[in-house]
Each structure stands twice: as structure tokens, then as C-alpha cells.
Protein backbone atom coordinates (compact mmCIF):
# COMPACT_ATOMS: atom_id res chain seq x y z
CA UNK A 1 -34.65 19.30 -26.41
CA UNK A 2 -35.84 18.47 -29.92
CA UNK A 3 -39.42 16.49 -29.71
CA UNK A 4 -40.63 13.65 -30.68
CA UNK A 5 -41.29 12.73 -27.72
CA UNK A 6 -45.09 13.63 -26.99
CA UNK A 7 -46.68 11.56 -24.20
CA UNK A 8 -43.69 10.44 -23.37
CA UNK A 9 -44.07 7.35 -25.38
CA UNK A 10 -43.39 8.36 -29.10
CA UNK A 11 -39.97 9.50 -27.95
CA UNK A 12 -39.47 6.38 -24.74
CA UNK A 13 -41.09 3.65 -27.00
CA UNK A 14 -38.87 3.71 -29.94
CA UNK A 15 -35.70 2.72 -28.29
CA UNK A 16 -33.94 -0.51 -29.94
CA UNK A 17 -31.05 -2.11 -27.67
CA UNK A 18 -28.53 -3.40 -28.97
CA UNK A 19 -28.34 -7.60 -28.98
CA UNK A 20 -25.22 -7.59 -26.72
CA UNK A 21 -26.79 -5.21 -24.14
CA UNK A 22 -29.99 -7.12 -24.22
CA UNK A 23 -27.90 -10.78 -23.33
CA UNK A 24 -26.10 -8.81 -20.62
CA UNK A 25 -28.85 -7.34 -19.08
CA UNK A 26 -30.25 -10.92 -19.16
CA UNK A 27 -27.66 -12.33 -17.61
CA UNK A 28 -27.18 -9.81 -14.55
CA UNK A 29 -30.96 -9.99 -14.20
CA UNK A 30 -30.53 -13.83 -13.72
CA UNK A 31 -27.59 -13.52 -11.33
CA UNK A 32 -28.91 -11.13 -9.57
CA UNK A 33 -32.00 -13.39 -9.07
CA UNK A 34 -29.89 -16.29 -7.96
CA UNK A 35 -28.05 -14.05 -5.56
CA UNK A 36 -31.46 -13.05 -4.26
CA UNK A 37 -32.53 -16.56 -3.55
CA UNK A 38 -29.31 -17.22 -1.93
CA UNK A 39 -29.96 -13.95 0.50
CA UNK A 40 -33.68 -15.43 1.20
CA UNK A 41 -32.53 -19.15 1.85
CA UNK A 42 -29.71 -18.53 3.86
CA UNK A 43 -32.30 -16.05 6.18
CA UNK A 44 -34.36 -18.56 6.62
CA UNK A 45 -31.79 -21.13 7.54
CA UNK A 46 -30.85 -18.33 10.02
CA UNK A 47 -34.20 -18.20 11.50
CA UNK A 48 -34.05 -21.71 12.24
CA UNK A 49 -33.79 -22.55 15.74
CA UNK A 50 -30.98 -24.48 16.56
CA UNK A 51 -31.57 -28.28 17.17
CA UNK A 52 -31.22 -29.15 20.84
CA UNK A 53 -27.83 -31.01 21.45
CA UNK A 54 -28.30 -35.01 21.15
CA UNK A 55 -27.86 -36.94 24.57
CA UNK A 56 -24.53 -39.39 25.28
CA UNK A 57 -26.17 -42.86 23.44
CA UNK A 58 -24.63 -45.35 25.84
CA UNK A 59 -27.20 -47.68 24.81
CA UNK A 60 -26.67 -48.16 21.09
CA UNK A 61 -29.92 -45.99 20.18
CA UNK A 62 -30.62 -45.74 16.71
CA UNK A 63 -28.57 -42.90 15.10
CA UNK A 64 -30.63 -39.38 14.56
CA UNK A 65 -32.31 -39.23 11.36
CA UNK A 66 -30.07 -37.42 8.38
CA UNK A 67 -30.81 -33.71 7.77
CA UNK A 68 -33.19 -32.23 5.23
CA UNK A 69 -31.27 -31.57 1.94
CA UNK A 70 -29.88 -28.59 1.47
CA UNK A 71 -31.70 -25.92 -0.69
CA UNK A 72 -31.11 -26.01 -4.26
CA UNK A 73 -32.54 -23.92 -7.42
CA UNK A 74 -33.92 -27.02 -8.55
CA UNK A 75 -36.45 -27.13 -5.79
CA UNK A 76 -37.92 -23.69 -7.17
CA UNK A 77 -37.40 -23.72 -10.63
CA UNK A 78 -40.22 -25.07 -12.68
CA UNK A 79 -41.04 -24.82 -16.38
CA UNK A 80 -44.69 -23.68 -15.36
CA UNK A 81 -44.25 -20.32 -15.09
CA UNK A 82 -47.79 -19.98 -12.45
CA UNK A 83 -46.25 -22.63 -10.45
CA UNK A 84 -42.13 -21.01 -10.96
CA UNK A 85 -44.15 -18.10 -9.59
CA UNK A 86 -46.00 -19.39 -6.31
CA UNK A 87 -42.51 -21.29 -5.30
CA UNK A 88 -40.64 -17.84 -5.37
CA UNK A 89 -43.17 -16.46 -3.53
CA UNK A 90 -43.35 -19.12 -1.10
CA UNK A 91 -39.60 -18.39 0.04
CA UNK A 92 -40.77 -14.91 0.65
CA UNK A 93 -38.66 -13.74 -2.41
CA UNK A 94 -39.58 -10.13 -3.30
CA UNK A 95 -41.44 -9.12 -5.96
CA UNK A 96 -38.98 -7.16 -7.54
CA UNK A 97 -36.79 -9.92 -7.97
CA UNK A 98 -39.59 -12.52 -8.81
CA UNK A 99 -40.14 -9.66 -11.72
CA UNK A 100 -36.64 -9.89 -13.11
CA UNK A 101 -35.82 -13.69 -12.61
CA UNK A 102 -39.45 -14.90 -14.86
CA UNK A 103 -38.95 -11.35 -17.08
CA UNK A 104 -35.36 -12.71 -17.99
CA UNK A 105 -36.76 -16.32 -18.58
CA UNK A 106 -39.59 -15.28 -20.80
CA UNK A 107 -37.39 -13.00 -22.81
CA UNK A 108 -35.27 -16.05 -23.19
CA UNK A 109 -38.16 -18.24 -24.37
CA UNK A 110 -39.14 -15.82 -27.14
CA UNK A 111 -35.81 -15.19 -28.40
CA UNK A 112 -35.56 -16.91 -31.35
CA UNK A 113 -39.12 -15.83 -32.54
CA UNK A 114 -38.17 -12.08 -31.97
CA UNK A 115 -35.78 -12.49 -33.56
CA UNK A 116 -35.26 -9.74 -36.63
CA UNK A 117 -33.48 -12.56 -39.16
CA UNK A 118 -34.45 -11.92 -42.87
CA UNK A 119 -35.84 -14.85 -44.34
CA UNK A 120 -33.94 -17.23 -46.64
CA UNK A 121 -35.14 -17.58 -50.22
CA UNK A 122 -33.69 -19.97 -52.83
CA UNK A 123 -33.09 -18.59 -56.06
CA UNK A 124 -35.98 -19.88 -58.05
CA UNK A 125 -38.66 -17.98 -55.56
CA UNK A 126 -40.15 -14.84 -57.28
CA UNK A 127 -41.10 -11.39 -55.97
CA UNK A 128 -44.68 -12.49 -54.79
CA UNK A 129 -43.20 -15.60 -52.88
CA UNK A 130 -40.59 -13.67 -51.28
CA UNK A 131 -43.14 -10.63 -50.57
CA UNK A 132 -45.86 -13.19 -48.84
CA UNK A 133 -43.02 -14.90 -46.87
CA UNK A 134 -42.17 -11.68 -44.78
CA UNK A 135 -45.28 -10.57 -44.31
CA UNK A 136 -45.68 -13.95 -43.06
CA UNK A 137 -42.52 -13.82 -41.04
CA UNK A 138 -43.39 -10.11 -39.92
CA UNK A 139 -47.08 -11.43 -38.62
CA UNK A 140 -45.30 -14.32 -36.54
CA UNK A 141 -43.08 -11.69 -34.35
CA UNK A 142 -46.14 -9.51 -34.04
CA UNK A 143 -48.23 -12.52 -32.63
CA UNK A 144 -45.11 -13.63 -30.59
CA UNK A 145 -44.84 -9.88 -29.47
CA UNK A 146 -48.63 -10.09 -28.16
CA UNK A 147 -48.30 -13.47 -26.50
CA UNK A 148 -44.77 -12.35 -24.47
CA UNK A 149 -46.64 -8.99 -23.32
CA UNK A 150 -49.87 -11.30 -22.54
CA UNK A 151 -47.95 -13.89 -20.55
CA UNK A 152 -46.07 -11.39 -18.12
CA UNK A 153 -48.46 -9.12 -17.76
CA UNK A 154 -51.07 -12.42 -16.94
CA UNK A 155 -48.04 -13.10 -14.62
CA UNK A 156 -47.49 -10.05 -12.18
CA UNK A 157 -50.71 -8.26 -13.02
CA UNK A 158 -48.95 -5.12 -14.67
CA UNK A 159 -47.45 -5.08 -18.37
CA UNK A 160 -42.98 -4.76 -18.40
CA UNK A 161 -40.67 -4.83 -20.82
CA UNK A 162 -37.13 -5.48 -19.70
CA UNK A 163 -35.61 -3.87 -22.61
CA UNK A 164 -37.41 -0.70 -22.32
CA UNK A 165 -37.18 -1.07 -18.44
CA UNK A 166 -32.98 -0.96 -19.11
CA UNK A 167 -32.77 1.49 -21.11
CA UNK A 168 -35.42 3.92 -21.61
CA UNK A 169 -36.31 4.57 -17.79
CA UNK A 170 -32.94 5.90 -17.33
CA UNK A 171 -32.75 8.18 -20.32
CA UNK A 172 -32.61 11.96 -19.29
CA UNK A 173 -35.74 12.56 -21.87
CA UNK A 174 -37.38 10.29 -20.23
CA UNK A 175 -36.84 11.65 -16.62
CA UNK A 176 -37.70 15.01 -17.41
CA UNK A 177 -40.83 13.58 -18.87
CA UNK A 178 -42.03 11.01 -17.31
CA UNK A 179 -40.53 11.04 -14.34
CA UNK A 180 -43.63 11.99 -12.21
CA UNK A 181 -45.07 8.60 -13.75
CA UNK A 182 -45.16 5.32 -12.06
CA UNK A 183 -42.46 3.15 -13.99
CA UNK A 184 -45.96 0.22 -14.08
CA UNK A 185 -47.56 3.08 -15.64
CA UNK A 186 -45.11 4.14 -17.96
CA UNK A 187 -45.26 0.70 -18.96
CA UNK A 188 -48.97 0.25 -19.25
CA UNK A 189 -48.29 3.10 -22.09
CA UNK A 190 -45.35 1.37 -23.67
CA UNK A 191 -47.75 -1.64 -24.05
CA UNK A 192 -50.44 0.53 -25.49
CA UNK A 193 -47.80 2.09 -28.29
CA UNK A 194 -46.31 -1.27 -29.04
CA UNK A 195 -49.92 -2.50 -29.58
CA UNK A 196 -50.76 0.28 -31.80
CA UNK A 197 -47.39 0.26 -33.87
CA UNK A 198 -47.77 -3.37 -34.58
CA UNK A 199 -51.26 -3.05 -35.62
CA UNK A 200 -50.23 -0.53 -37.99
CA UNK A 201 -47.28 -2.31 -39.60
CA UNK A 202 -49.64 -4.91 -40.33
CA UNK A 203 -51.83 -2.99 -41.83
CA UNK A 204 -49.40 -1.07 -44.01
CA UNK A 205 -47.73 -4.60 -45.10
CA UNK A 206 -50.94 -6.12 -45.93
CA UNK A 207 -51.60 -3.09 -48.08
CA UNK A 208 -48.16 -3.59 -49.55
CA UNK A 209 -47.05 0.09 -48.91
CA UNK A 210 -50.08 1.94 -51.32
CA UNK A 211 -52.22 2.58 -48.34
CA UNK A 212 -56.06 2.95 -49.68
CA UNK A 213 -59.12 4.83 -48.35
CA UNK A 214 -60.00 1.80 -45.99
CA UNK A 215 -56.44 1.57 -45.15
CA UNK A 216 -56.47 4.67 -44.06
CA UNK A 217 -59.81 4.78 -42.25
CA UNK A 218 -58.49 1.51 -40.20
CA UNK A 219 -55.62 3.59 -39.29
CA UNK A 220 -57.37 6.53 -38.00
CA UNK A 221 -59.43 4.05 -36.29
CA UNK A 222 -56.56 2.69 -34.89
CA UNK A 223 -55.33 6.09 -33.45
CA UNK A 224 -58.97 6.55 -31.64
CA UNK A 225 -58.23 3.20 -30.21
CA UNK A 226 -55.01 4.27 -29.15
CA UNK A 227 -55.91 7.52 -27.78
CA UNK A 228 -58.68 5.64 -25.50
CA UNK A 229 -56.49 3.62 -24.49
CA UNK A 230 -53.92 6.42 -22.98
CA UNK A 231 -56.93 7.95 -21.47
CA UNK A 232 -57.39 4.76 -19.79
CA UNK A 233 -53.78 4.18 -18.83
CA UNK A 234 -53.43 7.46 -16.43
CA UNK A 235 -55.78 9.60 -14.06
CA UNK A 236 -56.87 13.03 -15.56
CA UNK A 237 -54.23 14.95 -14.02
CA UNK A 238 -51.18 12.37 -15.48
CA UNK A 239 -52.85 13.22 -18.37
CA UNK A 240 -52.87 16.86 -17.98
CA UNK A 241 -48.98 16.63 -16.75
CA UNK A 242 -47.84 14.66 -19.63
CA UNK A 243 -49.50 17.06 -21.81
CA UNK A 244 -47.52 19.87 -20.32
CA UNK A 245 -44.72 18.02 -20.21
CA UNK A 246 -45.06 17.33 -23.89
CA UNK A 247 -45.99 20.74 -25.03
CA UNK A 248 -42.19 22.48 -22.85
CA UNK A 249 -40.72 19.54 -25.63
CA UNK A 250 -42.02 20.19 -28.78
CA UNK A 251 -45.30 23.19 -28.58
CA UNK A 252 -43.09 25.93 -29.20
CA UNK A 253 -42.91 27.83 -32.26
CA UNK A 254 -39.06 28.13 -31.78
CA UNK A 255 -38.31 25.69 -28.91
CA UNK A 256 -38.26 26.24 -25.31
CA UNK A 257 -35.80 28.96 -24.73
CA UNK A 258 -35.82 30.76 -21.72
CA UNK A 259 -32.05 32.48 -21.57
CA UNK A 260 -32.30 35.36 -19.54
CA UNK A 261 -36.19 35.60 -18.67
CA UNK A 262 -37.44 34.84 -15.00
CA UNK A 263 -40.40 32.89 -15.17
CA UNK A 264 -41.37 30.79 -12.35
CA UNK A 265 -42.36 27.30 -12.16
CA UNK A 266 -46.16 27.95 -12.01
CA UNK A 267 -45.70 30.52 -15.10
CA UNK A 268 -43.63 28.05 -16.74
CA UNK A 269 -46.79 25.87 -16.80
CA UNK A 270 -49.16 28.27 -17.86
CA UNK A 271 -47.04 29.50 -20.83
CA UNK A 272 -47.25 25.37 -21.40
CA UNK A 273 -51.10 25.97 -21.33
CA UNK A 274 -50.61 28.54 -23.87
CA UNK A 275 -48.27 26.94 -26.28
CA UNK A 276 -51.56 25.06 -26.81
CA UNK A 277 -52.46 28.06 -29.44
CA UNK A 278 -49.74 27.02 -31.76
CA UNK A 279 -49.68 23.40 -31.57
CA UNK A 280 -50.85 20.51 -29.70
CA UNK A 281 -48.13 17.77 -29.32
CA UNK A 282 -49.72 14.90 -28.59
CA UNK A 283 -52.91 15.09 -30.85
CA UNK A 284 -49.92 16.20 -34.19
CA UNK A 285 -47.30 13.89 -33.07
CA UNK A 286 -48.33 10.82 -31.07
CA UNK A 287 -52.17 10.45 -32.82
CA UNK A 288 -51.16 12.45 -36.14
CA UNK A 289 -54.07 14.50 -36.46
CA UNK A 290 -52.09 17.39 -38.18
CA UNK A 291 -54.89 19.11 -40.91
CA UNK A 292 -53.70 22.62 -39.99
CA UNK A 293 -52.49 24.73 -43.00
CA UNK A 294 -49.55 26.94 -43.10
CA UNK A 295 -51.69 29.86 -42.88
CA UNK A 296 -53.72 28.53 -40.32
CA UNK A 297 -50.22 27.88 -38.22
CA UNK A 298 -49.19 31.86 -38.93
CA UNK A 299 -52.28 32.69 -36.94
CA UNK A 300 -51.73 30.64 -34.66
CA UNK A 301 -48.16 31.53 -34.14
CA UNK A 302 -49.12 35.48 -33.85
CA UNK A 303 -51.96 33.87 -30.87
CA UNK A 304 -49.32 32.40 -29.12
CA UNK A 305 -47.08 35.53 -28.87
CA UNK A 306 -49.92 37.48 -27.85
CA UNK A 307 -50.52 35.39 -25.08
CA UNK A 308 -47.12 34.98 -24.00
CA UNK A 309 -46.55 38.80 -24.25
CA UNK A 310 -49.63 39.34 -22.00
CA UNK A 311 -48.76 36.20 -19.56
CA UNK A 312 -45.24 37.61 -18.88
CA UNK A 313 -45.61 41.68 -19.48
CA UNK A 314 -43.99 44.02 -21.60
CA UNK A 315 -39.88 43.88 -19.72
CA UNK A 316 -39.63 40.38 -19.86
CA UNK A 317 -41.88 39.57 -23.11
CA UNK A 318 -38.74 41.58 -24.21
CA UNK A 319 -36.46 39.01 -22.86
CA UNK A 320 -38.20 35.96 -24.46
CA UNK A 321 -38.28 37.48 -27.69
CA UNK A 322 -34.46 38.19 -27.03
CA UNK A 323 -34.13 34.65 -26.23
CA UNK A 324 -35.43 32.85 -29.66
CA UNK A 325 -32.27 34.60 -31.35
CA UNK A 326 -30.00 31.67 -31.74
CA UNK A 327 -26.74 34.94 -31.87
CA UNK A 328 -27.87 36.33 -28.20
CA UNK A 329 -28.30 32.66 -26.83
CA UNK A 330 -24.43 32.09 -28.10
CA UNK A 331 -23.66 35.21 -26.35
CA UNK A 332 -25.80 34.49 -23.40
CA UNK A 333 -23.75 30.60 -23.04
CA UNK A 334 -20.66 32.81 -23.24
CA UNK A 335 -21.48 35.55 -20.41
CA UNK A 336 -22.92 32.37 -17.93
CA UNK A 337 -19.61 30.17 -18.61
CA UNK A 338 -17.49 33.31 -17.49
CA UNK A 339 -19.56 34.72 -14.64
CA UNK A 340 -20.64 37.74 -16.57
CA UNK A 341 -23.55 39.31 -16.03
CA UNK A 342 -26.98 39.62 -18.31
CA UNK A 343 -26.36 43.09 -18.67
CA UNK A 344 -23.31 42.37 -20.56
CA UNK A 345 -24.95 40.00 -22.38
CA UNK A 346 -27.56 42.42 -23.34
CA UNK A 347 -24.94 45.08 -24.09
CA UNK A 348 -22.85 42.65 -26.68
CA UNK A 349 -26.21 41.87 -28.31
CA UNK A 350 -27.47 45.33 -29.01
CA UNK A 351 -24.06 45.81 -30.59
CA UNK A 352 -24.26 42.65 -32.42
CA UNK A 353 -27.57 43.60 -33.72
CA UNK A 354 -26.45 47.04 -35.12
CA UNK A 355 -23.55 45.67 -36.63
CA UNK A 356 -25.44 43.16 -38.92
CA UNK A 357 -27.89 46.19 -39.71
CA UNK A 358 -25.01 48.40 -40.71
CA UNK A 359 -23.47 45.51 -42.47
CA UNK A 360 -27.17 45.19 -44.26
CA UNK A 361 -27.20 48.94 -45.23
CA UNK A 362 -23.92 48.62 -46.66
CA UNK A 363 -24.89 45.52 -49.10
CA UNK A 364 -27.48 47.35 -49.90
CA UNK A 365 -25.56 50.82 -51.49
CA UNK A 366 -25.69 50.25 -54.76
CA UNK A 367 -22.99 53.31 -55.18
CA UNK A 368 -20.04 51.54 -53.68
CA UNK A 369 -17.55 49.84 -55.79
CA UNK A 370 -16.39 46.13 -55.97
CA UNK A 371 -13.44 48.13 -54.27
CA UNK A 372 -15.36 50.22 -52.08
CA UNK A 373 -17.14 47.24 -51.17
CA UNK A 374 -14.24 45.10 -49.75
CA UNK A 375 -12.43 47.63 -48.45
CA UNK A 376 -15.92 48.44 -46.22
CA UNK A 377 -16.43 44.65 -45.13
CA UNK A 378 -12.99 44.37 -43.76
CA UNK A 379 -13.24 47.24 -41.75
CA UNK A 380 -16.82 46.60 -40.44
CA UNK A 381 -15.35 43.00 -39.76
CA UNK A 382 -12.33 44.42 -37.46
CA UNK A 383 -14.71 47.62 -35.92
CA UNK A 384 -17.01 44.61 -34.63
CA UNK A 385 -15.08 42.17 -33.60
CA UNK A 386 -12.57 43.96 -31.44
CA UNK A 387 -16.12 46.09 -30.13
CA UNK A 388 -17.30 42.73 -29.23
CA UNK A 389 -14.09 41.47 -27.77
CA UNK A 390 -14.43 45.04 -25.40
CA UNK A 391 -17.85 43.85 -24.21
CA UNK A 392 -17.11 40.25 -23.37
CA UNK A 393 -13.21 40.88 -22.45
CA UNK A 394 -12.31 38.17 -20.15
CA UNK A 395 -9.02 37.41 -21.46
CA UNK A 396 -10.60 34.76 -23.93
CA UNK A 397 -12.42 35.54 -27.29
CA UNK A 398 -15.32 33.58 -27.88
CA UNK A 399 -15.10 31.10 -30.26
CA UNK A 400 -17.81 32.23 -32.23
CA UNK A 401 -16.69 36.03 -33.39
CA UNK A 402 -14.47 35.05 -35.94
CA UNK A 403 -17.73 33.14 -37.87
CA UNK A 404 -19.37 36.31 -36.84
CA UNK A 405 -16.95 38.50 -38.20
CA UNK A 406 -16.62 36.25 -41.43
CA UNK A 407 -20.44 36.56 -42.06
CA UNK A 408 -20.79 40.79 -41.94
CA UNK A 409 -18.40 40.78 -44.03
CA UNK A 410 -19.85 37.90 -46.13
CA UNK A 411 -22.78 40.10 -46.50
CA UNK A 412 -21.35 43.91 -47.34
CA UNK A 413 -19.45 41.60 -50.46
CA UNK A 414 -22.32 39.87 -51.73
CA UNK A 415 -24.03 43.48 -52.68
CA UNK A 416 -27.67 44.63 -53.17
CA UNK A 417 -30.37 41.59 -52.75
CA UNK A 418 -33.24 40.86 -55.78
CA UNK A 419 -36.71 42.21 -54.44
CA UNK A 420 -38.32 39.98 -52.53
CA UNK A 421 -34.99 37.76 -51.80
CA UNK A 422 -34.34 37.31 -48.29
């Protein structure tokens, strides 16, 4: 999984639905609410006790009195959203669906000034006008951004953003890391980001892109802010999760791979803990704070590795390194697709591996002819690839040995390399 993603909310909060989804999801929300009421009217109707059957009138009695109407949306509806919200509650309608039905109203009420519609200019307005008009029309959606977030969360006591409740939650990034999170809480931190983003925009319009030393020192204030806030938003060990979660994403040197090394689940978090050493996610990504130089990230690199060889031993420290070659992991996909086992994998690799070496030592003979030289590549090209067909023979080549096949050969051709050329 590529990154971007730290926390959680740099990869959730950046999501942008599509206007169509966003008017369906309104819609279903709203019929789903009116189906709701339905379900909660007719139970109560149900719980009625039936009226006692009216005695024979032989005596010209006045006539029972008519019924009560009969319920109607009209009766609950109100354009006071505090009062919309005691009559739903006061025909026991859950909260869930008292969530979606005023959500989908308020999103509907806010429309138009969310709207992302350039603004119109007439010909004879100049650069400044035009300039000082969307900043002006950018400020209004921010304020109308605050005021929709400030309304529902006044509402139900928790912030919630339909769009990002459609969409994002159900994202597999998202799952995998955030799923141990509350969805209120998840969107306590989507509110926080939103806040900060907007903030920021504003900032960098009003500067009019040249961003100068106060500019930047409001920003970095800004990202304190921020970072507060998160602390806020989730108990110390949500904080410590997301961090973990955030570092498996993005705090490897290479990426997480993990083809063909046992690790458990508790060692998986500790080598987490250690990925710390190279890079920390959420402090480079989410609150920027990225001042380390390259030389300062080679160290840390070389840290990392120590610690991971260390954490998992000598055998499988051996495996992992295995395991950041992009050729073995192709190999590796191969052997699991076809019930092979690791061994074989292992086997291919090693081959692999002295095949590109020979194919090196070869480029690198300066006494071979242009001749000499093709006539070696194609044979080192056939040698390897049928070898390699031997070790993974299921009946089906993989895919990828012809490329591989192409590029030793690629390699004995191009000759001896300039010093220092990789």
C-alpha cells in the first residue's frame, strides 16, 4: 500500500465524491428516513389497544367522535432543525436514522454555497478584480464549510460528514487503518483536518501563492494546532495504534514487504516500533515536519536494518532482505498462485541472481567483440530462461521471463559501464 495516508486522515480526508453519487446518497438517505418513520408509526399504531366495540344505539345517541388523523410527515417535519430533532425523537425514531434524515437536509441547505462554481467575470474586470473575487468566493465556502460542521455537530453532539461517511468508511485503506476507530471518532479527526486544510488555503490565497516568513510561521502554527487537536481527538493508545498503523503504510525504507518471512502479529508491531528509526509518518506527512537531510536519512536507513536484523535474527533477517527485491517478490506471486513451495521460490531466485551477475561480468569484458558480444547475450538469454522454466515448471511460463530474458541480454549488449555509472 503506497502512503499518504498517515493518521488515517491525510489519506481518508481527501476523498472528493462525485456530484451524482453525492444526490444519490442523498436521496436513499431521505427514503430510507421516510421508510423509518413509516416502520416507527405503524408500531405504534400496533401498540394501540383496540377500541372497545360501540353498543347497538337504539336511542339515536350522538354518533362517536371521528378518529385522530392519520400520521403524516408533516406533523414531524419542521424547518427548525432543534425542534425537527425533538419530534423525531419523540416517535422513538432511532438515532441513526434521526442522523441521516437532518444530515441529508443540511447537506441540502448548503448546497448551493458549497458549491465549487467559478465565478463569472465580465470582460472589462482586470486581474486584481477577478483575483479578489475568488478569494472572496473561496472565503464564503470556507465559512459555509464551518457553519454546516457547527450546526450538525451542535445537533447530535458528535461532528459527521455524509460524504466522507459514504465513501471513505468503506474504503479498504481505510479499514485496515482505521478500522479499530470509532466511525464518531474517525470523524472528530476528519473535522480536525478539514479545519486545518481550510485554514491553510486561506492563508496561502491571502498570500497570493508567495508564502512569506509570517506566512509560514502561521502555518507551522497551524500544524501545532492541528497536532493538539489529534491528541485531543483519541485516548493515548488510539494514538499509539494509529501511529503503528501509519508507520506498516508508509515508515518503511522500501515498503512493507513481508513475502516469505514469518513474523507474528506482536513482531509485526514491534518492527512498526522500529520503522520509527527511519521515518516517522505522521510528524513528515500529516504535520510536515520533514528537516532531515539525505545523509541524515542514510543513517537512519542503516539504524533501521540493524534493528530489524536483531528483532528477527540472522535466518529470517535473510528472508526480509530477500523480500525488498521487487525480481524474488515476482517469483514469490508466481510459486503462491501455483501451490509451489518457498523453497522453489528460493531456488529460482538464487538462479536468477547468478544469472544477472554472469550477465554483469560479461558486459563488463572489454575483450569480447560486438560479435562475441551478441552471440553471448543470446545464449545467456536461452541458458536462463529455459533454467528458470525447470525451476518453476508447472506447465505455464511465467509471464515475466521473457522481460527477464530480454533484460540479461539487454545488458551483455550494452558493454563495459563509465566508472562510477550505475
Amino acid at each position: 500500500m503506497t502512503g499518504r495516508a498517515p493518521l488515517v486522515v491525510s489519506l481518508v480526508l481527501n476523498v472528493a465524491l462525485l456530484a451524482l453519487g453525492v444526490a444519490t446518497w442523498r436521496h436513499a438517505a431521505r427514503a430510507r428516513a421516510a421508510h423509518g418513520l413509516l416502520l416507527v408509526s405503524a408500531a405504534a399504531a400496533a401498540a394501540e389497544p383496540a377500541p372497545p366495540a360501540a353498543p347497538s344505539n337504539p336511542a339515536g345517541d350522538p354518533p362517536p367522535p371521528e378518529p385522530p388523523p392519520a400520521f403524516h410527515w408533516r406533523q414531524i417535519e419542521s424547518s427548525d432543525y432543534r425542534q425537527y430533532l425533538a419530534n423525531l425523537r419523540s416517535i422513538g425514531c432511532p438515532e441513526r436514522l434521526i442522523r441521516d434524515i437532518l444530515v441529508a437536509d443540511i447537506e441540502v441547505l448548503y448546497r448551493s454555497r458549497l458549491a465549487r462554481r467559478p465565478p463569472h467575470f465580465d470582460p472589462w474586470v482586470g486581474l486584481d478584480g477577478r483575483n479578489a473575487a475568488r478569494k472572496a468566493s473561496q472565503a464564503n465556502r470556507i465559512e459555509a464549510l464551518r457553519e454546516k460542521r457547527a450546526l450538525i455537530r451542535e445537533l447530535l453532539g458528535y461532528d459527521w460528514d455524509a460524504e466522507f461517511a459514504e465513501e471513505a468508511l468503506a474504503q479498504h485503506e481505510v479499514a485496515l487503518l482505521a478500522g479499530f476507530l470509532p466511525d464518531t471518532t474517525l470523524m472528530r479527526l476528519a473535522a480536525v483536518f478539514s479545519d486545518h486544510e481550510d485554514t491553510r488555503r486561506a492563508i496561502e490565497q491571502a498570500a497570493g501563492g508567495i508564502l512569506l516568513a509570517e506566512d509560514k510561521a502561521q502555518i507551522r502554527e497551524l500544524r501545532d494546532r492541528m497536532a493538539d487537536a489529534l491528541r485531543q481527538a483519541l485516548t493515548p493508545a488510539e494514538l499509539e495504534e494509529a501511529q503503528l498503523r501509519a508507520q506498516l503504510a508508509d515508515g518503511f525504507p522500501d515498503g512493507l514487504h513481508l513475502e516469505g518471512v514469518l513474523v507474528t502479529a506482536a513482531e509485526l508491531r514491534e518492527l512498526a516500533r522500529e520503522s520509527f528509526a527511519y521515518r516517522d509518518v505522521v510528524a513528515e506527512e500529516l504535520l510536515e515536519r520533514d528537516d532531515v537531510t539525505e545523509e541524515d536519512r542514510d543513517r537512519r536507513r542503516q539504524a533501521f536494518e540493524r534493528a530489524v536484523e536483531q528483532r528477527l535474527g540472522p535466518a529470517r533477517y535473510q528472508d526480509y532482505q530477500r523480500a525488498q527485491e521487487s525480481d524474488f517478490r515476482q517469483i514469490y506471486e508466481f510459486t503462491s498462485g501455483h501451490n509451489m513451495t518457498q523453497s522453489q521460490a528460493i531456488r529460482a531466485h538464487d538462479y536468477w541472481r547468478g544469472a544477472l551477475a554472469e550477465a554483469e561480468k560479461l558486459a563488463e569484458d572489454p575483450t569480447l567483440s560486438a560479435a562475441d558480444r551478441s552471440t553471448a547475450a543470446a545464449v545467456l538469454r536461452q541458458t536462463a530462461t529455459q533454467r528458470l522454466e525447470g525451476l518453476l515448471g508447472t506447465g505455464k511460463a511465467p509471464e515475466f521471463l521473457e522481460a527477464w530474458g530480454a533484460r540479461l541480454a539487454s545488458r551483455v549488449q550494452e558493454g563495459p559501464r563509465e566508472a562510477g555509472e550505475k
